[in-house]
N, C-alpha and C. Protein backbone atom coordinates (compact mmCIF):
# COMPACT_ATOMS: atom_id res chain seq x y z
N UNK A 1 -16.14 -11.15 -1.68
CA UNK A 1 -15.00 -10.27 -1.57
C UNK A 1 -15.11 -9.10 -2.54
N UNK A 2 -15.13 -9.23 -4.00
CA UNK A 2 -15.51 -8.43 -4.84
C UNK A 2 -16.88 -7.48 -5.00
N UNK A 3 -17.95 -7.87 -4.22
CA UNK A 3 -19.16 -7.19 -4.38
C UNK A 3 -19.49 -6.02 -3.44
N UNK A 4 -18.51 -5.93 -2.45
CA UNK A 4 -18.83 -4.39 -2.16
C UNK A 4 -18.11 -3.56 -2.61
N UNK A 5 -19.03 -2.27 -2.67
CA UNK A 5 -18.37 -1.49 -3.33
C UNK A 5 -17.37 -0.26 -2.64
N UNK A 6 -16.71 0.29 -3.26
CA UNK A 6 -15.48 1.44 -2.46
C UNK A 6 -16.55 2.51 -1.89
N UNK A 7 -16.30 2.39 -0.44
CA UNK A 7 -16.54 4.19 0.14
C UNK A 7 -16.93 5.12 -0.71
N UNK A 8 -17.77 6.04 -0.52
CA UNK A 8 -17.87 6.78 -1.19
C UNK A 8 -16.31 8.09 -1.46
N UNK A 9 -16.34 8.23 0.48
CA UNK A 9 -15.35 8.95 0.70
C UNK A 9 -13.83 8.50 0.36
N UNK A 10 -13.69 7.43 -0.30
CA UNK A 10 -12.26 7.24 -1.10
C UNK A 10 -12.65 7.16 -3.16
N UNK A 11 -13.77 6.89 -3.15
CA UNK A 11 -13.78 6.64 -4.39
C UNK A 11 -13.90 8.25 -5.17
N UNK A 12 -14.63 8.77 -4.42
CA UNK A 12 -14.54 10.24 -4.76
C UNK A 12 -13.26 11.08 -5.19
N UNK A 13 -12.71 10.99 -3.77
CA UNK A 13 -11.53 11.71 -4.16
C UNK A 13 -10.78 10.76 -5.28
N UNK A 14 -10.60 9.53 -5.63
CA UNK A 14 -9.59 9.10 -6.42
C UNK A 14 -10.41 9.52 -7.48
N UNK A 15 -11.72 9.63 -8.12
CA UNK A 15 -12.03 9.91 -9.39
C UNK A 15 -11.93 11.92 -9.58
N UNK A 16 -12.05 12.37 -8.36
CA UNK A 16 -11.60 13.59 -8.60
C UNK A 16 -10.36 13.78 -8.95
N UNK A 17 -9.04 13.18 -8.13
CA UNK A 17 -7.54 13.43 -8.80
C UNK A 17 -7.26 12.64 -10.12
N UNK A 18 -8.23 11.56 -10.80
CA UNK A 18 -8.16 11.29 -12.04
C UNK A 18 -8.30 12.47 -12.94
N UNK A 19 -9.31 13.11 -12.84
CA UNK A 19 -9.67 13.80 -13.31
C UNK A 19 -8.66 15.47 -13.25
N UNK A 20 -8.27 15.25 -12.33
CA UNK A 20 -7.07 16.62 -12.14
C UNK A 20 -6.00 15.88 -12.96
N UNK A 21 -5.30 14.90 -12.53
CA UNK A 21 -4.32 14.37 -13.46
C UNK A 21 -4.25 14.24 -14.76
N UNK A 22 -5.28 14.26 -15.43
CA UNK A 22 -5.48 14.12 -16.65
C UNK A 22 -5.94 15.38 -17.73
N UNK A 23 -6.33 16.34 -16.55
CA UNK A 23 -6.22 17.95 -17.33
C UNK A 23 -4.19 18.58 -17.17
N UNK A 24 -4.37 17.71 -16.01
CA UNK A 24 -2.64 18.13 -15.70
C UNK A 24 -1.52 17.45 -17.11
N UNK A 25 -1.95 16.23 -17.13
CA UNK A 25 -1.16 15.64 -17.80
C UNK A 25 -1.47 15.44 -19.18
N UNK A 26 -2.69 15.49 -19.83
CA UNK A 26 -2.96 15.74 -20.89
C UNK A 26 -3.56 16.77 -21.83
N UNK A 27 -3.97 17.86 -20.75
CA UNK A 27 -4.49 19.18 -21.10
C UNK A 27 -5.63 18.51 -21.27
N UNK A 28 -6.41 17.21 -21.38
CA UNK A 28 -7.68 17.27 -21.60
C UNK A 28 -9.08 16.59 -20.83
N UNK A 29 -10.10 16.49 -21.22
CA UNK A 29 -11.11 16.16 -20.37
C UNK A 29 -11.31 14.49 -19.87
N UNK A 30 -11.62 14.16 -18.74
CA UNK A 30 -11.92 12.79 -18.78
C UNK A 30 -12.80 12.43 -19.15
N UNK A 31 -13.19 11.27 -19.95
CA UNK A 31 -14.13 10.74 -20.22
C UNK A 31 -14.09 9.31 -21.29
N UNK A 32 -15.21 8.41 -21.25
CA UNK A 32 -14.84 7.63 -22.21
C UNK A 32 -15.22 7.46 -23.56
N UNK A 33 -16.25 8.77 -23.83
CA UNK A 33 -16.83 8.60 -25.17
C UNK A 33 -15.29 8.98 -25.90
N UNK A 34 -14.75 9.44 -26.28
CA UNK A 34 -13.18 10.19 -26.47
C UNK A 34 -12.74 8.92 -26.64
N UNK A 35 -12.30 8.42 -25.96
CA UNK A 35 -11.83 7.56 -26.12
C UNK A 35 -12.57 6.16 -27.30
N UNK A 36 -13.81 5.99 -27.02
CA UNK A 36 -14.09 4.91 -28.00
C UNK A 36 -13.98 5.91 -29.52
N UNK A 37 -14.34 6.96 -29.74
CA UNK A 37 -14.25 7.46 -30.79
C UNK A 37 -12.84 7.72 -31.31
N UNK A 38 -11.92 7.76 -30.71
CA UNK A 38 -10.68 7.15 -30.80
C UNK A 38 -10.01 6.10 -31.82
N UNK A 39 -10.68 4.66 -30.69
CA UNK A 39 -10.60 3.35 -31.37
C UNK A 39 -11.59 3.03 -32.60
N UNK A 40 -12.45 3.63 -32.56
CA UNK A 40 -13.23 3.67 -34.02
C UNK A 40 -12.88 4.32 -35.22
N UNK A 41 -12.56 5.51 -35.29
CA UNK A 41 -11.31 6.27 -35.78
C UNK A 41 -10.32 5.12 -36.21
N UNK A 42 -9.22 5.20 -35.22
CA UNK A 42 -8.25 4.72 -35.75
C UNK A 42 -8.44 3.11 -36.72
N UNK A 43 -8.86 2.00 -35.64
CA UNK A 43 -9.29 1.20 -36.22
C UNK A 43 -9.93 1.23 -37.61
N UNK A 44 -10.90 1.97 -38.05
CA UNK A 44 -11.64 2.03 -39.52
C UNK A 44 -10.40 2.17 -40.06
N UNK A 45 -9.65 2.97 -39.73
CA UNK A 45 -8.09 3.18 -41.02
C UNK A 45 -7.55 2.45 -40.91
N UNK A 46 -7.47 1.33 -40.32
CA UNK A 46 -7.05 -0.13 -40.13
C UNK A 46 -4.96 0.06 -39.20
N UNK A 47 -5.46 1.12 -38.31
CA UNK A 47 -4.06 1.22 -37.11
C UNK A 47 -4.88 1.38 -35.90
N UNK A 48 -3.45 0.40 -35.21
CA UNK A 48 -4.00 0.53 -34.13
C UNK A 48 -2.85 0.92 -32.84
N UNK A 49 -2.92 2.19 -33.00
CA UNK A 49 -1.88 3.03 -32.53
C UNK A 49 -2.91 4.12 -31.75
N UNK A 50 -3.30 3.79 -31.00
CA UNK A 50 -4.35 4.83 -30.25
C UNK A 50 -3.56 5.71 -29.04
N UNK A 51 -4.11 6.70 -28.98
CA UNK A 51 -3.29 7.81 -28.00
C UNK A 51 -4.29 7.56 -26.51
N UNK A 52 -3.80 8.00 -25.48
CA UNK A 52 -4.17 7.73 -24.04
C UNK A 52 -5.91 7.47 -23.85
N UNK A 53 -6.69 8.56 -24.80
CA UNK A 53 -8.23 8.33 -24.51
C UNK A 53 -8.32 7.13 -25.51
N UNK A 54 -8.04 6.24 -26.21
CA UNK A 54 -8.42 4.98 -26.62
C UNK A 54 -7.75 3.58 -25.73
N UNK A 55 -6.60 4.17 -25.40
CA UNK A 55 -6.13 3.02 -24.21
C UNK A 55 -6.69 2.63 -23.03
N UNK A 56 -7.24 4.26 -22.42
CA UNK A 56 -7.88 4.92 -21.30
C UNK A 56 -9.37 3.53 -21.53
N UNK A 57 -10.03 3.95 -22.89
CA UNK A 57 -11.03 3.04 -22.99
C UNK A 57 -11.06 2.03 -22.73
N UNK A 58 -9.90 1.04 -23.57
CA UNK A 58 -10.11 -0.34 -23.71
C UNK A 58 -9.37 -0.81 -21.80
N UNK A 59 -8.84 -0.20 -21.02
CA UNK A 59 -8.75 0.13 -20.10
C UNK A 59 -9.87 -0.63 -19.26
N UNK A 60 -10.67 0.22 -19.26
CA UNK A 60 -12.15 0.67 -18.88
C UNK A 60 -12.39 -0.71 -19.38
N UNK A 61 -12.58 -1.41 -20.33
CA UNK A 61 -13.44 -2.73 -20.86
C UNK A 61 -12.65 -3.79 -20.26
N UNK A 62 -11.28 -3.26 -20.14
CA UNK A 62 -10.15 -4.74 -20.00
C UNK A 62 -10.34 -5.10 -18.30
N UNK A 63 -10.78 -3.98 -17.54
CA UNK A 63 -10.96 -3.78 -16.48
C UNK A 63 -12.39 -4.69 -15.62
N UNK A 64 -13.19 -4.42 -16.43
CA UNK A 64 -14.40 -4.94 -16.12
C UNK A 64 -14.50 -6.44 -16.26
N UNK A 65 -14.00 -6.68 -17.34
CA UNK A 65 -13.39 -7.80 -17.93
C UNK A 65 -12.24 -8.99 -16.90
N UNK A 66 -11.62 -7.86 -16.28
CA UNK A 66 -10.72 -8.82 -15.30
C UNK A 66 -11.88 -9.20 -13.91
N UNK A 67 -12.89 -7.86 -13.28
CA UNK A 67 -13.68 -8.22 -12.61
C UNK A 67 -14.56 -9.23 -12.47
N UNK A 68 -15.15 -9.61 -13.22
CA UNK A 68 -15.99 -10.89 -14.63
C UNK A 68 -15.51 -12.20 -14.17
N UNK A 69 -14.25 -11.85 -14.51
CA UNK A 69 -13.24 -13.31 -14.48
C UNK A 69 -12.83 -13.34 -12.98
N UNK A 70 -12.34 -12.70 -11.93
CA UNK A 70 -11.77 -12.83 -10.37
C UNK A 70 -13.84 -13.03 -9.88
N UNK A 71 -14.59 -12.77 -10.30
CA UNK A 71 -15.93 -13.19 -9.79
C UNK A 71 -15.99 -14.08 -9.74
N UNK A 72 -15.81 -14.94 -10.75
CA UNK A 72 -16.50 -16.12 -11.42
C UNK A 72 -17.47 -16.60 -12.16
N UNK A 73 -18.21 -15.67 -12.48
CA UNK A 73 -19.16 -15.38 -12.82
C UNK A 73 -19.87 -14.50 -14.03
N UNK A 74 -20.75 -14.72 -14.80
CA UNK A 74 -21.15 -13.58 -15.78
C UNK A 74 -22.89 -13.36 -15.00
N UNK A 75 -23.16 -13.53 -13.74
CA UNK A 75 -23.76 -13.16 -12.96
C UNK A 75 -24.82 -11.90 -13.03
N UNK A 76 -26.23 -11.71 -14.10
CA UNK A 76 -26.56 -10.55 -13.66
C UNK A 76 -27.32 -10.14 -12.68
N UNK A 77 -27.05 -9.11 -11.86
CA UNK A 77 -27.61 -8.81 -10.60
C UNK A 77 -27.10 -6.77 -10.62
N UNK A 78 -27.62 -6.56 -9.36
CA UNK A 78 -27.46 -5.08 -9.55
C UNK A 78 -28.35 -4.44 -10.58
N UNK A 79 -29.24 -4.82 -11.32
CA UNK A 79 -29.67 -4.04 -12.60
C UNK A 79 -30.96 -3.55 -12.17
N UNK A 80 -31.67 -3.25 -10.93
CA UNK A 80 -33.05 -2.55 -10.55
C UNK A 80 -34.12 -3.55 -10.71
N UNK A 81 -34.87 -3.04 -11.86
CA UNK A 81 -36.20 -3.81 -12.05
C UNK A 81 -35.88 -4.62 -12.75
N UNK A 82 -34.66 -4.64 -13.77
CA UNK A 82 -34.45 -5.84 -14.79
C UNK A 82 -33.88 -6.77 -14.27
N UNK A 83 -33.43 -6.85 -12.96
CA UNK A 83 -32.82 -7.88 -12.06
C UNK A 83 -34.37 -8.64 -11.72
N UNK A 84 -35.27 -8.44 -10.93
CA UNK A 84 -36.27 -8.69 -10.45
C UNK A 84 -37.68 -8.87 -11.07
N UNK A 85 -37.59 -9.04 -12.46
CA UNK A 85 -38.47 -8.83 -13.72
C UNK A 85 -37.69 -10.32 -14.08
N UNK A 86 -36.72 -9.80 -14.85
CA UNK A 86 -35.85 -11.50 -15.43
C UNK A 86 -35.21 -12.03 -14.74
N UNK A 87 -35.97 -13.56 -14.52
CA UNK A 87 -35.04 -14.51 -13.50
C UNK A 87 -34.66 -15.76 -14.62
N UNK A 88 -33.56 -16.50 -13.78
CA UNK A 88 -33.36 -17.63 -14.51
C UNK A 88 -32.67 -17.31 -16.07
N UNK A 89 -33.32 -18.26 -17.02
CA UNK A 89 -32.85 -18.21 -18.30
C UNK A 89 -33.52 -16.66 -19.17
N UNK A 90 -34.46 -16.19 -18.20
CA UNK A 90 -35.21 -14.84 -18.95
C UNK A 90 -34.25 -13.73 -19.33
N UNK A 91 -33.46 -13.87 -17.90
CA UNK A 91 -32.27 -13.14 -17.87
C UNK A 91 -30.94 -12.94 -19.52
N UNK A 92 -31.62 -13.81 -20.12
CA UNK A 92 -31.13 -13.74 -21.66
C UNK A 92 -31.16 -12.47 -22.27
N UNK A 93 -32.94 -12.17 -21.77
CA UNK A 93 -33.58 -10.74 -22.51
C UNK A 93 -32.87 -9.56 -22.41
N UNK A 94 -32.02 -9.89 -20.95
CA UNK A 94 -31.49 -8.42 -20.76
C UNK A 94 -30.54 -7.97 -21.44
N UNK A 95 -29.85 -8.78 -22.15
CA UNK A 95 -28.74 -8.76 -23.07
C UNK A 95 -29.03 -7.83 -24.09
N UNK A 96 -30.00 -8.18 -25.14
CA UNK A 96 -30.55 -7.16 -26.02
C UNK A 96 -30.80 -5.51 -25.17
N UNK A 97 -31.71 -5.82 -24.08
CA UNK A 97 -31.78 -4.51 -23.78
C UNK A 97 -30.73 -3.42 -23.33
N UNK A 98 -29.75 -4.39 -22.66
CA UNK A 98 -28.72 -3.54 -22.31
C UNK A 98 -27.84 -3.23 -23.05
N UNK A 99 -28.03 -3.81 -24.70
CA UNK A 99 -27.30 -3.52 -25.95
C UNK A 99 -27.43 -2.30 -26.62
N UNK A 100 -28.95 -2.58 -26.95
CA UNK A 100 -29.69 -1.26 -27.46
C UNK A 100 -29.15 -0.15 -26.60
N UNK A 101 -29.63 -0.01 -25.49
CA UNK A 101 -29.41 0.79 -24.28
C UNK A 101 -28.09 1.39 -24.31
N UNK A 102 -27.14 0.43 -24.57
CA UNK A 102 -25.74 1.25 -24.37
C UNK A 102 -25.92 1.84 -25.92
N UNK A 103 -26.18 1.20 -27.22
CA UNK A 103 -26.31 2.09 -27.93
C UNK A 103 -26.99 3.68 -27.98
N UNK A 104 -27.75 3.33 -27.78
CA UNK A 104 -28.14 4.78 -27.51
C UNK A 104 -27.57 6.10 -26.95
N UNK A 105 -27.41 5.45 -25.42
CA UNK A 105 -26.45 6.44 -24.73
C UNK A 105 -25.44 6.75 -25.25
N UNK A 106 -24.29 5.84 -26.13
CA UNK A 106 -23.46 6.14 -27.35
C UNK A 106 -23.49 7.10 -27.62
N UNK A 107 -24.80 7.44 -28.75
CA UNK A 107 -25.42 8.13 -29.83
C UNK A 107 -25.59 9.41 -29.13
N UNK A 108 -26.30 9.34 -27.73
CA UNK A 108 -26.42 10.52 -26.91
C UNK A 108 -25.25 11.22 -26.30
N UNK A 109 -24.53 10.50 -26.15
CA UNK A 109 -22.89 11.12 -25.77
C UNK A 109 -22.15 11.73 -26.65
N UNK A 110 -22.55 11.19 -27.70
CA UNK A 110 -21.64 12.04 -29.59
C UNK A 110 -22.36 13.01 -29.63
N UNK A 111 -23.82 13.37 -29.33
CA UNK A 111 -24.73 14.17 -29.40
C UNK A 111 -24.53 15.80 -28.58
N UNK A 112 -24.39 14.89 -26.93
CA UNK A 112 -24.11 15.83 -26.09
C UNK A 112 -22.28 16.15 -25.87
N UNK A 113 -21.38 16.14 -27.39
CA UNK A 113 -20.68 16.28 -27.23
C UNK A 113 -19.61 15.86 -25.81
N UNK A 114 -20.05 14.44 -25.29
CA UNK A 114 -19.17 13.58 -24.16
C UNK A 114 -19.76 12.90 -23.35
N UNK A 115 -19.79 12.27 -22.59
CA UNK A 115 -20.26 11.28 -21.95
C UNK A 115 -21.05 11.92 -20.91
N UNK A 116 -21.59 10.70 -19.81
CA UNK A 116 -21.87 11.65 -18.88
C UNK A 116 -19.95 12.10 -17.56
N UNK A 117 -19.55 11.22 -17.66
CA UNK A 117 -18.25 11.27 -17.01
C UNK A 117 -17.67 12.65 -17.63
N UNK A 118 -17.61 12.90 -19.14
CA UNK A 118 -16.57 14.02 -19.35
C UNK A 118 -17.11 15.09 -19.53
N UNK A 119 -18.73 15.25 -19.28
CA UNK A 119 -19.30 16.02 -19.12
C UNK A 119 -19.88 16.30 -17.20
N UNK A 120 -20.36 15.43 -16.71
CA UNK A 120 -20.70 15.97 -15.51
C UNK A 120 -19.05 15.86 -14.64
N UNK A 121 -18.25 15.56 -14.53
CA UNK A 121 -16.77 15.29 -13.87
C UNK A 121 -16.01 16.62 -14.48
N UNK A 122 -15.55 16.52 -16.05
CA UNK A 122 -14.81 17.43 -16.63
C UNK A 122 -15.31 18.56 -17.02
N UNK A 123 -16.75 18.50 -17.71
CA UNK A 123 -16.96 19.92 -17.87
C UNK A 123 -17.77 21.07 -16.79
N UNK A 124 -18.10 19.97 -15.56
CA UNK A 124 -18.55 20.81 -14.64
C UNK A 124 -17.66 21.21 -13.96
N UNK A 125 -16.29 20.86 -13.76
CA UNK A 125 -15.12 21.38 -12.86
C UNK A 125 -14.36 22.02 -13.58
N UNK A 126 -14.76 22.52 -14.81
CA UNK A 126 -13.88 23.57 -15.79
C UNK A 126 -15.21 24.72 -15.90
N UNK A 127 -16.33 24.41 -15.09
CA UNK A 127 -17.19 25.47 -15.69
C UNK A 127 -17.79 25.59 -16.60
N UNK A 128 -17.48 24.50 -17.57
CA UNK A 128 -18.49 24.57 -18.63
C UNK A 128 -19.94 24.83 -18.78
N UNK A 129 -20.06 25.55 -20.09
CA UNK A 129 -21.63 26.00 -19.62
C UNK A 129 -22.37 25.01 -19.99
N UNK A 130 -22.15 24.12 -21.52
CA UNK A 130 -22.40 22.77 -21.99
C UNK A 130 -22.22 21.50 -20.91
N UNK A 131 -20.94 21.84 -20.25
CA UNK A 131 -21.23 20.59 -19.57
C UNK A 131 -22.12 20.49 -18.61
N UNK A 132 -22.62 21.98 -17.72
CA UNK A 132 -23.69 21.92 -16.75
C UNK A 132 -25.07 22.17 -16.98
N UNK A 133 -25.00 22.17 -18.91
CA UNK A 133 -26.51 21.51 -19.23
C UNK A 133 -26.72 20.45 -19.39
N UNK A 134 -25.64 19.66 -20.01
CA UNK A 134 -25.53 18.22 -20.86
C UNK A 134 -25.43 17.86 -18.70
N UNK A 135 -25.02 17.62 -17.88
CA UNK A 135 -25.54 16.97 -16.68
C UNK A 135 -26.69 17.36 -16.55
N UNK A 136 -27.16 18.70 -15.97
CA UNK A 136 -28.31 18.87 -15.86
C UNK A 136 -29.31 17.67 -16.55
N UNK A 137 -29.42 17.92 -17.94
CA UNK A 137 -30.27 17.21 -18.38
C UNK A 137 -30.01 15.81 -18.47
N UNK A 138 -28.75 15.24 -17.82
CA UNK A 138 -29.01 13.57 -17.55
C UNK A 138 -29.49 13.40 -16.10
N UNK A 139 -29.39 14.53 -15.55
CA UNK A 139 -29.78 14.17 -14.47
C UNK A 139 -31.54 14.07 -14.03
N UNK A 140 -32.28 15.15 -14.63
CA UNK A 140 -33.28 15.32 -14.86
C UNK A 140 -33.72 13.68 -15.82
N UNK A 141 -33.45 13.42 -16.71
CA UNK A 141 -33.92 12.35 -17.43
C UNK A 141 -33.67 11.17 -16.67
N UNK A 142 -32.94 11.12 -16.30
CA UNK A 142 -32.79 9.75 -14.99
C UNK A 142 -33.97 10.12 -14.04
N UNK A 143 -34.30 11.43 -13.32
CA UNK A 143 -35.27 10.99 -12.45
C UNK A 143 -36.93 10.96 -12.97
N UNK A 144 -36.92 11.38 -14.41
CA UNK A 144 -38.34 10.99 -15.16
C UNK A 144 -38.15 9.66 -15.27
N UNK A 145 -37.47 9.21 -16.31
CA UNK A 145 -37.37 7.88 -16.44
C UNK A 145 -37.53 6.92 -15.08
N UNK A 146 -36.85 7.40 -13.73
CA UNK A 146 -37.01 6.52 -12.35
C UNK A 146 -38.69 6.41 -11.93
N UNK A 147 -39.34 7.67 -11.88
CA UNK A 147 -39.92 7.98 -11.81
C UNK A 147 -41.43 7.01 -12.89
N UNK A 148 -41.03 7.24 -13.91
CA UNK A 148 -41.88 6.57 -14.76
C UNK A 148 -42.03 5.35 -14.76
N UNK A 149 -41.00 4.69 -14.29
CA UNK A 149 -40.79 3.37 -14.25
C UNK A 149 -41.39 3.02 -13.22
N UNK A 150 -41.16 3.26 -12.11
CA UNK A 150 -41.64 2.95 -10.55
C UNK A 150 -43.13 3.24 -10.81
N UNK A 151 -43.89 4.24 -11.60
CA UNK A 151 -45.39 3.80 -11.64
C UNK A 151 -45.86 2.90 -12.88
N UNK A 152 -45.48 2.44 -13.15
CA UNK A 152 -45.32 1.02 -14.47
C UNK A 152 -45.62 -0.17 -13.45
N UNK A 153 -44.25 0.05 -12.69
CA UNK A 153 -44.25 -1.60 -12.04
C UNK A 153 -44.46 -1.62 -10.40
């Protein structure tokens, strides 16, 4: 029941009027790096009184989190080559990698001043000139990296 995924043609438009609603209603960009930098922020000062992009976040985690649980499952699948590389108990490994991994992209999102969401969603539909390099260049690095990978394995 849970494993297919939404239309393109509905999921689109609802992440496009997110994204209008939230320049409407908050004057500002969507995205979730904003938001964890938020809860890191506030939290280190030891409150936890976070404004819409830290709620917006834990949102986003509490969300995935309910998916997880109506599955049944902590199930990994969907992940490309690391699905089909680690089977069974190997499937442990992926944990670290997909740790590191989100770290990084982190680091690269504070870097490229926003995620890829509040950069390819928000700053390409405001015109930004940053945001249609900072996509550009995830987009380009996703297809080296695809690319590199597929002659590896």
């Amino acid at each position: 029941m849970l494993d297919d995924q939404i239309a393109w043609y509905i999921a689109g438009p609802v992440v496009g009027l997110c994204v209008v609603m939230c320049r409407l209603l908050f004057n500002a960009r969507l995205g979730v790096t904003g938001g964890y930098s938020e809860i890191v922020d506030k939290t280190s000062r030891g409150s936890f009184s976070f404004d819409w992009r830290g709620w917006f976040a834990l949102g986003v985690l509490a969300s995935g989190l309910l998916y997880l649980v109506l599955r049944g499952s902590a199930n990994f699948d969907g992940y490309g080559w690391m699905t089909r590389t680690f089977e069974g108990s190997g499937q442990l490994l992926m944990v670290p990698i997909l740790l590191v991994s989100g770290i990084l992209i982190g680091y690269g999102a504070k870097v490229a001043g926003g995620c890829t969401s509040g950069n390819g969603l928000s700053g390409t539909s405001s015109f930004s000139p940053a945001g249609f390099v900072a996509t550009g260049t995830f987009f380009v690095t996703a297809i080296v990296v695809t690319v590199a990978i597929d002659a590896v394995i």
